[in-house]
Structure formats: structure tokens, C-alpha cells
Protein backbone atom coordinates (compact mmCIF):
# COMPACT_ATOMS: atom_id res chain seq x y z
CA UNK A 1 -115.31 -18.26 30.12
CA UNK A 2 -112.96 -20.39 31.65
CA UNK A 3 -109.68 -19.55 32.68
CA UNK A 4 -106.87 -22.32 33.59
CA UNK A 5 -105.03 -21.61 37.08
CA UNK A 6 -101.40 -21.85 36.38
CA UNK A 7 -100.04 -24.60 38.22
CA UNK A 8 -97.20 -24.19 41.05
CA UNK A 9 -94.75 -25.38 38.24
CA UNK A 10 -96.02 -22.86 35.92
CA UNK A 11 -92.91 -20.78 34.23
CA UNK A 12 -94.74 -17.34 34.62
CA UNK A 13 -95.98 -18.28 38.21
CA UNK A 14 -92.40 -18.96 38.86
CA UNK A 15 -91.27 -15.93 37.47
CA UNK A 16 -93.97 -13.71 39.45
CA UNK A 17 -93.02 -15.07 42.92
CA UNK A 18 -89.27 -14.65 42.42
CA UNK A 19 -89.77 -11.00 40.92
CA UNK A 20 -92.00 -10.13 44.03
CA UNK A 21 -89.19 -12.08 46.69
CA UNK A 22 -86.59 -9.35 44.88
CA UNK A 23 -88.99 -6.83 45.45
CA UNK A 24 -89.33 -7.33 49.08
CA UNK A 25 -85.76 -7.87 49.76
CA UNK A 26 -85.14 -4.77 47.77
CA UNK A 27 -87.06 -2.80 50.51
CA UNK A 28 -84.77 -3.92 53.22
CA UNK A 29 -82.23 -2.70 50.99
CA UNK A 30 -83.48 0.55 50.98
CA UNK A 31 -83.95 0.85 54.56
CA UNK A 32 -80.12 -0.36 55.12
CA UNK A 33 -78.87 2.41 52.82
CA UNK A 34 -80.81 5.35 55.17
CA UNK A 35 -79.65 4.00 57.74
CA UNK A 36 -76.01 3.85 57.12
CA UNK A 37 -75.80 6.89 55.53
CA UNK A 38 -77.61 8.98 58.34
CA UNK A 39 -75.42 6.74 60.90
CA UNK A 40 -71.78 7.96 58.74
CA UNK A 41 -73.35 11.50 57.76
CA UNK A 42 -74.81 13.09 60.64
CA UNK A 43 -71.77 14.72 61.88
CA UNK A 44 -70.96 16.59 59.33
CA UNK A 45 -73.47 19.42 60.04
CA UNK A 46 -73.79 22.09 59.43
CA UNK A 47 -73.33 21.76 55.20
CA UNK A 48 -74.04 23.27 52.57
CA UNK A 49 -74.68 21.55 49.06
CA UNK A 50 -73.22 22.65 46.03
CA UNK A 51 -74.51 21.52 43.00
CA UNK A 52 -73.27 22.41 38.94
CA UNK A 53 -72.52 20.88 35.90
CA UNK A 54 -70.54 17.28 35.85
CA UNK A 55 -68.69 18.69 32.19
CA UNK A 56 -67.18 21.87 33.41
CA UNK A 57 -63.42 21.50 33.05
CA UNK A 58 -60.57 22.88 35.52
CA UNK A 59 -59.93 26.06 33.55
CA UNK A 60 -63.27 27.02 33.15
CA UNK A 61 -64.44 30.35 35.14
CA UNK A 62 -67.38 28.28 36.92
CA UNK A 63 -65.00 25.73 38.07
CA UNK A 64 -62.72 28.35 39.49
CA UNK A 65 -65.61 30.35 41.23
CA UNK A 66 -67.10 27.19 42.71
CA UNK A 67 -63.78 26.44 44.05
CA UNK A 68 -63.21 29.80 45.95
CA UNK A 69 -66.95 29.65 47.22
CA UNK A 70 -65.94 26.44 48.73
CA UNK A 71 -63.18 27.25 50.00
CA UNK A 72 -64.73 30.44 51.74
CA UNK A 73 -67.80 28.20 53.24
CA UNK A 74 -64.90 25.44 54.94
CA UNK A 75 -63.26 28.35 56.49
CA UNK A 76 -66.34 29.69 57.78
CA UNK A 77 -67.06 26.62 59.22
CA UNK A 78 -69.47 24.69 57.36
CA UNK A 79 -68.96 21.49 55.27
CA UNK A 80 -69.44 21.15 51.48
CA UNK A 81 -70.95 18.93 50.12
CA UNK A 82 -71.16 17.35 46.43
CA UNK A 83 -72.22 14.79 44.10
CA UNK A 84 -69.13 13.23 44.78
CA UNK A 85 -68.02 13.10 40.69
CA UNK A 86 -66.50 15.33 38.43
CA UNK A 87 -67.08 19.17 37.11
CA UNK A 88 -68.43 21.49 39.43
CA UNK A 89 -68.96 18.64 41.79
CA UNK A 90 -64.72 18.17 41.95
CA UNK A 91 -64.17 21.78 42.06
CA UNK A 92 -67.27 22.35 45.38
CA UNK A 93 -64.69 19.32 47.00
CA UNK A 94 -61.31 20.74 46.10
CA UNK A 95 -61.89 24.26 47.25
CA UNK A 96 -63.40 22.56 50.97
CA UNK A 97 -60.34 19.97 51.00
CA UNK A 98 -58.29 22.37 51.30
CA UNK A 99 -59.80 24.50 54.02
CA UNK A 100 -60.60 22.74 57.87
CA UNK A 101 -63.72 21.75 57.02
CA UNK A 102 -64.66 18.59 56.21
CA UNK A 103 -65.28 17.52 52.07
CA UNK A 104 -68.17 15.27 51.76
CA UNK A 105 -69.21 13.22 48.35
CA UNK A 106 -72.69 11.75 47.70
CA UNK A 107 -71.53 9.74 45.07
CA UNK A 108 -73.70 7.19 42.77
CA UNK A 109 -72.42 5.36 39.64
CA UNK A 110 -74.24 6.55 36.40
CA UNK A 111 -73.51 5.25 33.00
CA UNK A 112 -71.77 8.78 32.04
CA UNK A 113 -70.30 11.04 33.82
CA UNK A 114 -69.61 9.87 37.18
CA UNK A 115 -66.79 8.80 38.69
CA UNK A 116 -65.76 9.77 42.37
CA UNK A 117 -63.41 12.83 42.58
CA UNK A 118 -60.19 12.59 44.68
CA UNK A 119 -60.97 15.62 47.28
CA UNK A 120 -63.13 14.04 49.44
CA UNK A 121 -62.34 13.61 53.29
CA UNK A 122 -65.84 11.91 53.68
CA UNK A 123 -67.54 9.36 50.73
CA UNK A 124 -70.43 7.86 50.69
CA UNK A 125 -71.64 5.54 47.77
CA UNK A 126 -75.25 4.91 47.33
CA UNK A 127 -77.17 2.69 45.37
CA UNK A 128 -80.20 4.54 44.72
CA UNK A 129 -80.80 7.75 43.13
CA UNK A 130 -83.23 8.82 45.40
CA UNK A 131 -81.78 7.74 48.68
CA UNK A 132 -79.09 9.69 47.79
CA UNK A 133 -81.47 13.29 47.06
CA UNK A 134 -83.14 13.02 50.42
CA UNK A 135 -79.40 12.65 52.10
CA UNK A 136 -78.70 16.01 50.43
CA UNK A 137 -82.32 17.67 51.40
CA UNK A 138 -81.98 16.09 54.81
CA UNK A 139 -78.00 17.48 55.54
CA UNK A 140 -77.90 21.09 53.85
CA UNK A 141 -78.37 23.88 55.58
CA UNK A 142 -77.84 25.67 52.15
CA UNK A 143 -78.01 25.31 48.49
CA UNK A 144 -76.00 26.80 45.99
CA UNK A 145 -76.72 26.16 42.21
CA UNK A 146 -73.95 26.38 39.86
CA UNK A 147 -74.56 26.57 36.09
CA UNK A 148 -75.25 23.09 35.59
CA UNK A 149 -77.99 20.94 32.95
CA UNK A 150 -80.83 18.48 34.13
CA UNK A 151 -79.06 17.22 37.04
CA UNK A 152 -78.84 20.65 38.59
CA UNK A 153 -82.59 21.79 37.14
CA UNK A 154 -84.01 18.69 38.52
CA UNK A 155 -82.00 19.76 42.06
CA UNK A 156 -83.15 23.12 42.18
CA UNK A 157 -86.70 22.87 41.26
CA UNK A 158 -87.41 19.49 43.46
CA UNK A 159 -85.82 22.20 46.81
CA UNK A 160 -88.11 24.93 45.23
CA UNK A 161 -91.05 22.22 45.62
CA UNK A 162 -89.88 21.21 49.13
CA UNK A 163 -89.95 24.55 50.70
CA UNK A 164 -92.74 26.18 48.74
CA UNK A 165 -95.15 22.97 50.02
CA UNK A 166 -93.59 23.20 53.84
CA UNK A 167 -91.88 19.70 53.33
CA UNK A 168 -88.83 21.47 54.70
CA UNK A 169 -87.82 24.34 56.17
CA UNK A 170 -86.98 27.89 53.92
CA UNK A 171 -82.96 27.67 53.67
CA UNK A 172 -80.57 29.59 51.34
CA UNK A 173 -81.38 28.93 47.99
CA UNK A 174 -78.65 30.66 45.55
CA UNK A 175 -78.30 30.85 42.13
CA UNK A 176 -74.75 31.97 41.11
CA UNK A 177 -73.93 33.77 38.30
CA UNK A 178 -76.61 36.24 37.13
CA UNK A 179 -76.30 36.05 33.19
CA UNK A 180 -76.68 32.20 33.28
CA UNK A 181 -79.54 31.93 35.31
CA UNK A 182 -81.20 35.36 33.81
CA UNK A 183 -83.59 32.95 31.10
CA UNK A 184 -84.48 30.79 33.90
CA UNK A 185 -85.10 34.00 35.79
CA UNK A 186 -87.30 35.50 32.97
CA UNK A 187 -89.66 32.69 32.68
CA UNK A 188 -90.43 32.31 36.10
CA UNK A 189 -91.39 36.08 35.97
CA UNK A 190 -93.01 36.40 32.53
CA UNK A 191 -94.61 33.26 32.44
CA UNK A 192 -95.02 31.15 35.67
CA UNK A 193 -95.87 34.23 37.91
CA UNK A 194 -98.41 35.96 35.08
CA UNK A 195 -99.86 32.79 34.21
CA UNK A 196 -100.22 31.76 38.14
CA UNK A 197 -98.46 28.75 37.77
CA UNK A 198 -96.59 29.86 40.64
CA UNK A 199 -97.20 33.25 43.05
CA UNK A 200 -95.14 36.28 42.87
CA UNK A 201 -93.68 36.01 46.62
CA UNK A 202 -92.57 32.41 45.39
CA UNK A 203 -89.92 34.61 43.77
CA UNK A 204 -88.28 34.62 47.51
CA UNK A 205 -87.70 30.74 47.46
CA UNK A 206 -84.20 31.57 45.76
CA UNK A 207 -81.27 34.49 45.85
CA UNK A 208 -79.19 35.59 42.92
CA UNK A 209 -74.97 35.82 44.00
CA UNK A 210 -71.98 36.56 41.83
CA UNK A 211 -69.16 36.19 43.95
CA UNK A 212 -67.88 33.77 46.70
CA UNK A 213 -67.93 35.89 49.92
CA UNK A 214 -71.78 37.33 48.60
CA UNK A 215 -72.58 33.59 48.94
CA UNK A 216 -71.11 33.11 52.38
CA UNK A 217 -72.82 36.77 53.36
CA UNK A 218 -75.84 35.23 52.63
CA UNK A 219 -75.83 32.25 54.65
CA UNK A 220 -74.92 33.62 57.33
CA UNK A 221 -77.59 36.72 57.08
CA UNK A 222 -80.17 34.05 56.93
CA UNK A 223 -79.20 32.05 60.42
CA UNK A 224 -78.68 34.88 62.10
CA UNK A 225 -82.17 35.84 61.57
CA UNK A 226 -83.66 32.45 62.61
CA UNK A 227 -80.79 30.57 64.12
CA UNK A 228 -79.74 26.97 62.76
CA UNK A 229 -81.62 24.37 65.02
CA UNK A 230 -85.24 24.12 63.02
CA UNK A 231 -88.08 24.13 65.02
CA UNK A 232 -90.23 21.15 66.20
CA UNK A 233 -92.54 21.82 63.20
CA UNK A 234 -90.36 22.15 61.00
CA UNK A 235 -88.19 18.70 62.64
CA UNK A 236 -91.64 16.82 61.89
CA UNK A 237 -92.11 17.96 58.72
CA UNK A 238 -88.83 16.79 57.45
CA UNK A 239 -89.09 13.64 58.70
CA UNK A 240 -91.77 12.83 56.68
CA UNK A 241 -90.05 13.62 53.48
């Protein structure tokens, strides 16, 4: 059967070659955010990345713990960093504004939710979700997990899948606050592990804390074990993320 070409002038032909011109151009745009975010970000090593729920208020127990653990990980040296917003995210950068380490914000505009705390020393804005996630991979040294919902979940499981498939190197992973995370903790037992979805010693991927300085104890346990500078393995695995 015969099919008509669409002439250069052709509405839909149009419409294809302008939607593949954005495409391309969209690429470089990619490439510039990288870029300019390892350029501004790569002195702020050593970090550590606290994540939690954007809807926890100021007087809220989890807000006031996250601040003290932050505060505790600036003094110790290390900077915190967040998603930059409000929550959990404002109380990780007000506890390390007010200690000598530096407060860093990843911060992204969502349609609820997010807008950029005032506690940050260092901000960066990026455009694209997932520029932004490898920033945080890339930059932590540690990960604590606040109660938070899907923002947090989808954190902690995609660092699970990083270190459990050697994508990166086996940080600090730390849950805080046992009887939140205790259903999440059940399932992976009683269900992932017995139905070998995932293996028992995948169990070691993550840490349960309840205070601040347990959190900062932990950290440091694990570098003084292996020291901080990764090993040329585990350099050229990360850059392939």
C-alpha cells in the first residue's frame, strides 16, 4: 500500500524536527548542570546527607533530633547536606548552620512542598531530578534516613541498590529512630530475606541509631576501619554511575 511522504512543510514533520532540536539541546543542558554543580560542590567534602520528611514541623521530636544530629556531624567536621526545602530537610541545615561546618542545599522546585530553607551557607538549584540524586550519591560519605514518605523510601532503597550492585562504595547507611523504621525492618526480614528477594547479609547494607552522638559514633567507626579516600575500584565504579 502506498504511503504519502510528508512534505518538508508538513505540520507533523515540523513538529518532529523541532521536538528532536529540544531534545538535543536538552542534553547539553544536562551536561552543563554536572558540571557546575561538581565545579561549586566538590569542596564541601567530606558530607553527609540527611534525608526525612518535607511535612515535619519545628516542634515535632524528628525535627528536633535531626537538628542535634546535625549539629553534632558540623562540629565533628563534616558537612550536611539536604534537599535544600522544608521539614527535616530545614531542620538537617539549621542544626549544621549553626556549627563550623558548612550547610549545603540540593534544592529543586516541585509543585508541593519545596521551597529553599533559609540555613544554607552553600545552595545549589538544579533543574533535574536526577542530576540532583547522583550529586547526593556522588558527595556523601554517609546517609542518614529520617522518618520521611516516598521521597525518603525512594532515597534509601535507590543507596541500598547502589551498594548492594557495587555501583558505589559500602558507606554508613542509618536509619534513625527504631519504632518508625521497625515495619520496614520486618518486611525486609519476614518477607524479602525468606522469600530471597534479597540475601540475609544484605541486612548489613543499613544500621539502626536512636540518638545524635550514636549517629556520629557510627561514622566515624566505619572510616576508621577503611579510611575515607575510596579505592581506585571503587573511584571507577562511581564514575560510571
Amino acid at each position: 500500500m502506498y504511503h504519502k511522504v510528508p512534505k518538508p512543510s508538513d505540520p507533523q514533520l515540523v513538529q518532529r524536527s523541532q521536538n528532536s532540536a529540544r531534545e538535543a539541546w536538552r542534553m547539553f543542558e544536562i551536561i552543563a548542570e554536572f558540571v557546575t554543580a561538581t565545579e561549586r560542590l566538590q569542596a564541601i567534602q567530606p558530607a553527609v546527607a540527611i534525608f526525612g520528611s518535607a511535612r515535619t514541623t519545628p516542634d515535632h521530636p524528628y525535627y528536633v533530633l535531626t537538628e542535634d544530629i546535625a549539629r553534632k556531624l558540623s562540629d565533628a567536621g563534616f558537612s550536611v547536606i539536604s534537599g535544600g526545602g522544608p521539614g527535616i530537610m530545614e531542620a538537617a541545615n539549621k542544626g549544621a548552620f549553626d556549627g563550623p561546618s558548612p550547610s549545603v542545599g540540593l534544592n529543586i522546585q516541585l509543585a508541593h512542598e519545596q521551597g529553599a530553607n533559609a540555613y544554607q551557607d552553600v545552595g545549589h538549584t538544579f533543574q533535574h531530578f536526577f542530576a540532583r540524586k547522583v550529586m547526593f550519591v556522588k558527595l556523601s560519605a554517609a546517609f542518614v534516613m529520617m522518618p520521611g514518605g516516598f521521597g525518603t523510601l525512594d532515597e534509601l532503597s535507590e543507596v541500598m541498590t547502589l551498594m548492594q550492585t557495587g555501583k558505589i562504595r559500602k558507606v554508613p547507611l542509618i536509619l534513625v529512630h527504631s519504632p518508625f523504621w521497625k515495619g520496614f525492618l520486618d518486611w525486609f526480614d519476614n518477607t524479602l530475606v525468606k522469600e530471597g528477594m534479597v540475601s540475609a547479609s544484605d541486612r548489613e547494607l543499613f544500621c539502626l541509631c536512636d540518638d545524635a552522638q550514636s549517629v556520629v559514633d557510627t561514622i566515624f567507626a566505619h572510616y576508621q576501619r577503611r579510611g575515607f579516600t575510596p579505592s581506585p575500584a571503587e573511584r571507577e565504579a562511581e564514575l560510571a554511575l
